[in-house]
PDB file of N, CA and C in Angstrom:
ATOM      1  N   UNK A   1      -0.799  12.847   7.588  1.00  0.00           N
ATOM      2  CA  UNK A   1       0.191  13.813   7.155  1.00  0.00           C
ATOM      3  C   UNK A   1      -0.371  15.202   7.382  1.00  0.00           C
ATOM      4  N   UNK A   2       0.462  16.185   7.712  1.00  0.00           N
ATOM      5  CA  UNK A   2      -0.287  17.168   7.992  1.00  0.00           C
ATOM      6  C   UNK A   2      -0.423  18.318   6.669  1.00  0.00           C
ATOM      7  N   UNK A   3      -0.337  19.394   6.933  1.00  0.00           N
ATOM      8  CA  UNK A   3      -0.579  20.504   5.260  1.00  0.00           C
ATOM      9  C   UNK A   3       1.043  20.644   5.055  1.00  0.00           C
ATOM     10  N   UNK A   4       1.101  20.872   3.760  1.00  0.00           N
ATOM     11  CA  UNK A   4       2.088  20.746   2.921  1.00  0.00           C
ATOM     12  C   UNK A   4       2.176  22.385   2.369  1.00  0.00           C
ATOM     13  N   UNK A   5       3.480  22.715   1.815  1.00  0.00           N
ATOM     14  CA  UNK A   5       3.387  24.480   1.803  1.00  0.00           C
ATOM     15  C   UNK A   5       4.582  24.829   0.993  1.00  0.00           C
ATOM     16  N   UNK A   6       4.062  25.646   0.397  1.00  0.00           N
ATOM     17  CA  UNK A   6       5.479  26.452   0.302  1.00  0.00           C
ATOM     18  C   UNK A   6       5.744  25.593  -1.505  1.00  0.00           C
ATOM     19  N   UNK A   7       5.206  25.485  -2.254  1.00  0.00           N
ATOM     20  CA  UNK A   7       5.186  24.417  -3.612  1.00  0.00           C
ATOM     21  C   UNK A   7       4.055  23.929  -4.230  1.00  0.00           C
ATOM     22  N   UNK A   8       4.242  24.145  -5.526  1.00  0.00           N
ATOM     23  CA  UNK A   8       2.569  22.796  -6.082  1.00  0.00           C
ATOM     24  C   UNK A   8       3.575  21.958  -6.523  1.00  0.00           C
ATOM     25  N   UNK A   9       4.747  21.411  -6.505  1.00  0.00           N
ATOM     26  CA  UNK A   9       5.449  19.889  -6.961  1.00  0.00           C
ATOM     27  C   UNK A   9       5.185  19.245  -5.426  1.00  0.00           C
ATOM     28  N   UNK A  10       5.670  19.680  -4.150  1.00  0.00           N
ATOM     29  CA  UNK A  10       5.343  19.085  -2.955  1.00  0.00           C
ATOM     30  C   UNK A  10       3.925  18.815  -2.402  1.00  0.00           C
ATOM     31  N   UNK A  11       2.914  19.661  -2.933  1.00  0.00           N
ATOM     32  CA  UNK A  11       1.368  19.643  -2.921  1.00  0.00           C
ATOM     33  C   UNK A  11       0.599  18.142  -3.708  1.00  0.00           C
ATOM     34  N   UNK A  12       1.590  18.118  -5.026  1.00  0.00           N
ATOM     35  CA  UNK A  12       1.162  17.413  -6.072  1.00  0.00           C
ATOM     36  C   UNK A  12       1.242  15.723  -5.295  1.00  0.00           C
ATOM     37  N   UNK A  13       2.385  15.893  -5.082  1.00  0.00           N
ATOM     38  CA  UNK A  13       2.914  14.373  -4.038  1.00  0.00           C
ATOM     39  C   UNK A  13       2.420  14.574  -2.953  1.00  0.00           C
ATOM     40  N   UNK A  14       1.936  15.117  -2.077  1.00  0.00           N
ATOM     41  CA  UNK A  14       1.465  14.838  -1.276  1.00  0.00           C
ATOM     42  C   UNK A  14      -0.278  13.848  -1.032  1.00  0.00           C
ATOM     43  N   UNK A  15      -0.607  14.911  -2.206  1.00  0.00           N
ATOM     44  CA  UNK A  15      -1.955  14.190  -2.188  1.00  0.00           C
ATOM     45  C   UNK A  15      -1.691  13.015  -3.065  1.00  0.00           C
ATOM     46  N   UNK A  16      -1.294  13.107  -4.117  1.00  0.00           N
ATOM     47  CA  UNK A  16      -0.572  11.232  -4.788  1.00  0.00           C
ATOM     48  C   UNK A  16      -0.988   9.962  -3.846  1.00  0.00           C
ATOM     49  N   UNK A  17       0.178  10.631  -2.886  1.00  0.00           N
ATOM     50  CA  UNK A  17       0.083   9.762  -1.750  1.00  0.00           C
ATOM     51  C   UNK A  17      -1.195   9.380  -0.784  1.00  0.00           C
ATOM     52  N   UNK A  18      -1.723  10.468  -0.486  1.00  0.00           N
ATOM     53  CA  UNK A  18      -2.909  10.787   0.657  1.00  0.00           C
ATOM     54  C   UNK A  18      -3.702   9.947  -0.701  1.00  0.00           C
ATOM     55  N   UNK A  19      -4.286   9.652  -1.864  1.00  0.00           N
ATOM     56  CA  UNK A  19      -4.995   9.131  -2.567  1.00  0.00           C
ATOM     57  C   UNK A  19      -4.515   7.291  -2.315  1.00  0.00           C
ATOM     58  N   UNK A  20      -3.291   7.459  -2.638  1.00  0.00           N
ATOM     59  CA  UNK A  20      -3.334   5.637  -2.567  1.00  0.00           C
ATOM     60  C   UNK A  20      -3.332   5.119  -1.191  1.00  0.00           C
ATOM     61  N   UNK A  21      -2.508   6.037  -0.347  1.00  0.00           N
ATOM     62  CA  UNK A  21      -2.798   5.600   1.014  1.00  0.00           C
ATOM     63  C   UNK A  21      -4.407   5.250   1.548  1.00  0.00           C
ATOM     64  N   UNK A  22      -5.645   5.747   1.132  1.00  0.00           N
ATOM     65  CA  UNK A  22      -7.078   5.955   1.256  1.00  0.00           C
ATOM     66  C   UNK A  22      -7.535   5.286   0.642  1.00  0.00           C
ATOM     67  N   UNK A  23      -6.916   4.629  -0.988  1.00  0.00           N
ATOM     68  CA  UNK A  23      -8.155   3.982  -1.383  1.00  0.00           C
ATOM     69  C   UNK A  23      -8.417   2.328  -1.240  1.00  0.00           C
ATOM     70  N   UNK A  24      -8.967   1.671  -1.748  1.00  0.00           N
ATOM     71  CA  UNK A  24      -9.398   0.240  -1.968  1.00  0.00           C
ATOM     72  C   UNK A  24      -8.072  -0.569  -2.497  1.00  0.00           C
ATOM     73  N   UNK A  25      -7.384  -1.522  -2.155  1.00  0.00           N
ATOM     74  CA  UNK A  25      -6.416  -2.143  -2.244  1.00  0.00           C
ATOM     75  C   UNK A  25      -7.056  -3.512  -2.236  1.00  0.00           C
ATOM     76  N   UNK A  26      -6.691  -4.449  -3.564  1.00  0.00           N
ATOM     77  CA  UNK A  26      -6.891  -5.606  -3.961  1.00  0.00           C
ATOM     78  C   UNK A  26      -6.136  -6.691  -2.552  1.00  0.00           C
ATOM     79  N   UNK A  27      -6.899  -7.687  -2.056  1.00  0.00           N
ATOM     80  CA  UNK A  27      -6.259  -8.508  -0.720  1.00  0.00           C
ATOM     81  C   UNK A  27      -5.585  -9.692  -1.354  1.00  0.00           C
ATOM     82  N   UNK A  28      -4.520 -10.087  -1.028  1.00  0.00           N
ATOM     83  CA  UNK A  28      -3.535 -10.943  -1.131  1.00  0.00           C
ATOM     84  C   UNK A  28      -4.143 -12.261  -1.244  1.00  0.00           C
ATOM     85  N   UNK A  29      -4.918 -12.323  -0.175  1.00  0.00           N
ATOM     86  CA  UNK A  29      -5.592 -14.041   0.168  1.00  0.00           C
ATOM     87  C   UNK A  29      -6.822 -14.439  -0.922  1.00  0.00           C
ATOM     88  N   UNK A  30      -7.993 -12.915  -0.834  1.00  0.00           N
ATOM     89  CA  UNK A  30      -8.919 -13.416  -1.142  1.00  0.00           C
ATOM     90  C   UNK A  30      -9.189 -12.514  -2.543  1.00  0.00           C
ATOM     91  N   UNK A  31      -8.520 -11.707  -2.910  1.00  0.00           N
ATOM     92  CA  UNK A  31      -8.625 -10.776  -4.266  1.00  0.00           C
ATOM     93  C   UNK A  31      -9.807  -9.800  -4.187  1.00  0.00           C
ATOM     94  N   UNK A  32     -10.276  -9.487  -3.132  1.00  0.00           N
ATOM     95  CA  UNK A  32     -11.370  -8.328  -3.203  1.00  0.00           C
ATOM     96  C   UNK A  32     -10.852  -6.838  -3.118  1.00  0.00           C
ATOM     97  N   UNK A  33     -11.549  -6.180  -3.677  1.00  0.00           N
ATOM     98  CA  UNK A  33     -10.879  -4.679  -3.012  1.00  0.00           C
ATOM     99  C   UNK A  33     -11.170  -4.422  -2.057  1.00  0.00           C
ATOM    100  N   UNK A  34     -10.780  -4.754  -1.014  1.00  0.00           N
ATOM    101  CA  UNK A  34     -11.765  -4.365  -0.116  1.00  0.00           C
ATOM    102  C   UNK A  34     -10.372  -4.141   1.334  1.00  0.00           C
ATOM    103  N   UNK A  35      -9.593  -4.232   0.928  1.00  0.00           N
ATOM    104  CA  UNK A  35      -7.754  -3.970   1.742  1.00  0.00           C
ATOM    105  C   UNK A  35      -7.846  -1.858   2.272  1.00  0.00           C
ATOM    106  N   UNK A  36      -7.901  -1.869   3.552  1.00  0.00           N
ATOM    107  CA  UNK A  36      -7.748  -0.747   3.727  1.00  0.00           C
ATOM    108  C   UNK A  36      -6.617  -0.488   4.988  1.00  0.00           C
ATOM    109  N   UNK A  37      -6.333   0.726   5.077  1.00  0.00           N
ATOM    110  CA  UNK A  37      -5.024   0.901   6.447  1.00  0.00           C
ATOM    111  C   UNK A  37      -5.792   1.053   7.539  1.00  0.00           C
ATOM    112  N   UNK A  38      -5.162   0.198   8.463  1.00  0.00           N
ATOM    113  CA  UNK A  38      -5.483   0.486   9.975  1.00  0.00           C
ATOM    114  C   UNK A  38      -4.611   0.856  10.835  1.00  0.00           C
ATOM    115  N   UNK A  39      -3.113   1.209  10.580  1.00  0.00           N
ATOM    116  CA  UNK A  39      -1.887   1.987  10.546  1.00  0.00           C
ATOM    117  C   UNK A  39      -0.810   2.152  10.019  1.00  0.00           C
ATOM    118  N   UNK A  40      -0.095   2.293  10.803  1.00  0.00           N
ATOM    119  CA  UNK A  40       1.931   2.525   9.914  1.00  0.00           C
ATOM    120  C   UNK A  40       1.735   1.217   9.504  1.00  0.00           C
ATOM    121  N   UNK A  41       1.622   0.823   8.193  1.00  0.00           N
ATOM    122  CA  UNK A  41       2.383  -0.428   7.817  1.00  0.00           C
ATOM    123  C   UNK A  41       1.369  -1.766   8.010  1.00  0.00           C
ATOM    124  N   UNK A  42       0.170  -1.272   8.627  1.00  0.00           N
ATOM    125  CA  UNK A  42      -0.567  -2.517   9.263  1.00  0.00           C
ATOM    126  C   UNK A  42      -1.912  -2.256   7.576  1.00  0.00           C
ATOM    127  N   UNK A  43      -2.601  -3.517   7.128  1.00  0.00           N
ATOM    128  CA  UNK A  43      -3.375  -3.024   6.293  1.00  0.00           C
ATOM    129  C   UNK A  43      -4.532  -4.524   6.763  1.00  0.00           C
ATOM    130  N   UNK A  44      -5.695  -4.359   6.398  1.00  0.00           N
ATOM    131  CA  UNK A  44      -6.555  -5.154   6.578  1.00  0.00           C
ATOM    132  C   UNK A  44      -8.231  -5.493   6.048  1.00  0.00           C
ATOM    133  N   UNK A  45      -7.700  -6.603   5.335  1.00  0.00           N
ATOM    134  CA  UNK A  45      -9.175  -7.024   4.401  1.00  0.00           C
ATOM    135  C   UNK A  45     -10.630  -6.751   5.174  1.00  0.00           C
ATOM    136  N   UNK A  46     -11.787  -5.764   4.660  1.00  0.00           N
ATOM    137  CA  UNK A  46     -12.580  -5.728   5.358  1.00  0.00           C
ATOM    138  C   UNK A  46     -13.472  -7.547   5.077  1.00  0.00           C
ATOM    139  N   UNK A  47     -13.265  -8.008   4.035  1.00  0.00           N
ATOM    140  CA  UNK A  47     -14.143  -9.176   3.448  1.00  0.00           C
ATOM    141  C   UNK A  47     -13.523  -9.943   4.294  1.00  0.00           C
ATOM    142  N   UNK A  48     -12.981 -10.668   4.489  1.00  0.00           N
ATOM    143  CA  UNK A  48     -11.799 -11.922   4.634  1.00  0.00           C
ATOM    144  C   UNK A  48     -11.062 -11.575   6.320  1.00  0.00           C
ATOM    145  N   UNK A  49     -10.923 -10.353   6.521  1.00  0.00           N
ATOM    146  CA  UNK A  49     -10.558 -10.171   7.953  1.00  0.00           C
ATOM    147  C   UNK A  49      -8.925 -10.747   7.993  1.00  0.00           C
ATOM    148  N   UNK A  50      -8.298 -10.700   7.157  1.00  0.00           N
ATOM    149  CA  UNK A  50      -6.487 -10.827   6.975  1.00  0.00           C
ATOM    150  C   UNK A  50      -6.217  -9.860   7.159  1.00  0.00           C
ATOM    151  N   UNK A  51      -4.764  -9.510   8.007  1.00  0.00           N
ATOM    152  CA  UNK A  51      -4.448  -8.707   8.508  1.00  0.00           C
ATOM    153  C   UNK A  51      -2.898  -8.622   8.033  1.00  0.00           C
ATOM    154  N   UNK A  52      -2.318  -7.891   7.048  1.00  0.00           N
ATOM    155  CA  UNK A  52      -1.152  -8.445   7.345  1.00  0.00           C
ATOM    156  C   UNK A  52       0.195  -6.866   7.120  1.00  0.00           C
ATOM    157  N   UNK A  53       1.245  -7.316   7.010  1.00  0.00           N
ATOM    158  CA  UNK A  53       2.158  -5.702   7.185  1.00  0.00           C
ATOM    159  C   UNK A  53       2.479  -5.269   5.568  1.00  0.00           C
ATOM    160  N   UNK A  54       2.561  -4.041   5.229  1.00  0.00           N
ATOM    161  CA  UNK A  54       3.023  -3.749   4.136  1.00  0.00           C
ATOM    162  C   UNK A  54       3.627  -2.285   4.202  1.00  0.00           C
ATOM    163  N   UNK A  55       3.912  -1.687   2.742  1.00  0.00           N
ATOM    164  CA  UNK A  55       4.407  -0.204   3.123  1.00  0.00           C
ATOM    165  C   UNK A  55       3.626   0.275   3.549  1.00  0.00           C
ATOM    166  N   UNK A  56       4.508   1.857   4.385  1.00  0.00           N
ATOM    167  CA  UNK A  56       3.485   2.908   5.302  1.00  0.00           C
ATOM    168  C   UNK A  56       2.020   3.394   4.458  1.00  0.00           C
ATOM    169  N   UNK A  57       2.336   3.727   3.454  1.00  0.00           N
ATOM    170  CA  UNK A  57       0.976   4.137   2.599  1.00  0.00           C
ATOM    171  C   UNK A  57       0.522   3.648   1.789  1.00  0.00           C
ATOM    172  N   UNK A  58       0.941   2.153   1.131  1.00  0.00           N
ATOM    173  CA  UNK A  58       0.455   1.332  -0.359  1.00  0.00           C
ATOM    174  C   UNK A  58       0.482   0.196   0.573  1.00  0.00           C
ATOM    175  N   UNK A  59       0.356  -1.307   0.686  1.00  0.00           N
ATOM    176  CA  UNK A  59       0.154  -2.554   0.950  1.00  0.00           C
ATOM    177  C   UNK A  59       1.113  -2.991   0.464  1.00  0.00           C
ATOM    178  N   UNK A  60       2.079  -2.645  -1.065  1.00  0.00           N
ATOM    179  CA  UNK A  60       3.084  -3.456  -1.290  1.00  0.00           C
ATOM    180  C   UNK A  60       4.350  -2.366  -1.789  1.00  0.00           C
ATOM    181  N   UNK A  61       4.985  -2.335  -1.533  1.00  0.00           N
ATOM    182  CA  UNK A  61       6.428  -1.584  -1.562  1.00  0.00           C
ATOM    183  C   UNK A  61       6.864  -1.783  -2.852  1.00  0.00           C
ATOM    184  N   UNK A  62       7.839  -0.764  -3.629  1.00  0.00           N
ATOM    185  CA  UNK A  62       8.561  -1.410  -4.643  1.00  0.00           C
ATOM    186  C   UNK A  62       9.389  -2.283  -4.117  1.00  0.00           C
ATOM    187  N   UNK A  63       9.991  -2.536  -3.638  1.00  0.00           N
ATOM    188  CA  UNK A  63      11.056  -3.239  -3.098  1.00  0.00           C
ATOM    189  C   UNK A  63      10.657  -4.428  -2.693  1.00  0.00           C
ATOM    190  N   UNK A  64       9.997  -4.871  -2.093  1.00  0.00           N
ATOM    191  CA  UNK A  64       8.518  -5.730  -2.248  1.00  0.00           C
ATOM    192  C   UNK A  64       8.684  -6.820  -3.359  1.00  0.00           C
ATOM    193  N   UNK A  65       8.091  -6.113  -4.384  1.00  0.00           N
ATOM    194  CA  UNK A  65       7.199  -6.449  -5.670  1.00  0.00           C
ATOM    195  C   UNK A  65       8.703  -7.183  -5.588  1.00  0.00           C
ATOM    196  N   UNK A  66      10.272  -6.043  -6.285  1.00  0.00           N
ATOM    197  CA  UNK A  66      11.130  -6.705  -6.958  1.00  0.00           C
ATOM    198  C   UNK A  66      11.901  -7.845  -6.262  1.00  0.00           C
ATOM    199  N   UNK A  67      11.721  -8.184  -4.807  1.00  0.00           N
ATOM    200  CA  UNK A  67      11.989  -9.011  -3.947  1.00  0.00           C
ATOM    201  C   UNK A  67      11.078 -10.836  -4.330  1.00  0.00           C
ATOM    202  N   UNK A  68       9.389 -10.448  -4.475  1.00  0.00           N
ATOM    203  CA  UNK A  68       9.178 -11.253  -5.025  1.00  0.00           C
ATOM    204  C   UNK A  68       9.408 -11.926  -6.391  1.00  0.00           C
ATOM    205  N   UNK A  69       9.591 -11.040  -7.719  1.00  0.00           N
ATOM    206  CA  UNK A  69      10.330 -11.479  -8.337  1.00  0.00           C
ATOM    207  C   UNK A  69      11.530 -12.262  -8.754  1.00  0.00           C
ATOM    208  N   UNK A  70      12.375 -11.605  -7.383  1.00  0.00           N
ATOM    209  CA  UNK A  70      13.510 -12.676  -8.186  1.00  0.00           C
ATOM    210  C   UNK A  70      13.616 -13.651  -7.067  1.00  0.00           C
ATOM    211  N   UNK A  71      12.667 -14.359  -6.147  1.00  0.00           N
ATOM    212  CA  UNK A  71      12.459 -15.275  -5.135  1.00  0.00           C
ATOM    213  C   UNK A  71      11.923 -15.996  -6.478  1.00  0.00           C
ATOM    214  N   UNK A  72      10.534 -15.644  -7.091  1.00  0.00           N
ATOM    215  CA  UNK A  72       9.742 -16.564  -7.871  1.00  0.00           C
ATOM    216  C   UNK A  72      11.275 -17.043  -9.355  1.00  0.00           C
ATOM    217  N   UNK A  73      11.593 -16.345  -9.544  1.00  0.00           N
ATOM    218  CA  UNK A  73      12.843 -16.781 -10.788  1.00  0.00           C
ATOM    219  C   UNK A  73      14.107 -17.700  -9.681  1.00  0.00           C
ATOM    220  N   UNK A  74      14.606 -17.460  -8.586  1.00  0.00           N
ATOM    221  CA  UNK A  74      15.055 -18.663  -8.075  1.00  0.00           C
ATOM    222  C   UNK A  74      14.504 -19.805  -7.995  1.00  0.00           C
ATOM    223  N   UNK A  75      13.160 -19.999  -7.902  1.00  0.00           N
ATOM    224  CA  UNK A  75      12.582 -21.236  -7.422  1.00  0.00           C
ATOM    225  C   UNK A  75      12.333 -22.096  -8.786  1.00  0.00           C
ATOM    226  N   UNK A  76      12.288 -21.179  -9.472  1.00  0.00           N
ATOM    227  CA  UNK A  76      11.724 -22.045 -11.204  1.00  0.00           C
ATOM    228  C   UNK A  76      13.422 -23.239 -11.645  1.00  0.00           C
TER     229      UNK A  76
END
């Protein structure tokens, strides 16, 4: 993302973002933190070497999460 301007509410979110996009993300398969971005949407366990797609800057989307939810409450 490039510099942000003109606001500290647009400053504030920006880095929000630039923080979760960067840090250590728990891996799906093997539970380590060790999940980092290797692009748009692409994220990948340094431990375990899984590779798999998620949102542009987090690993799991809201939309996501509430998708798995009500898959797991159909199946019960």
């Amino acid at each position: 993302m490039g510099t942000s301007r003109y606001g500290v509410k647009i400053r504030k979110q920006e880095a929000a973002v630039l923080k979760e996009k960067n840090k250590h993300h728990p891996c799906p398969r093997c539970g380590k933190d060790s999940v980092r971005r290797e692009g748009h949407a692409r994220w990948r366990c340094h431990s375990c070497n899984c590779t798999f797609a998620g949102g542009a800057y987090s690993p799991q989307t809201e939309a996501g999460i509430a998708s798995k939810k009500a898959l797991a409450g159909k199946k019960e």
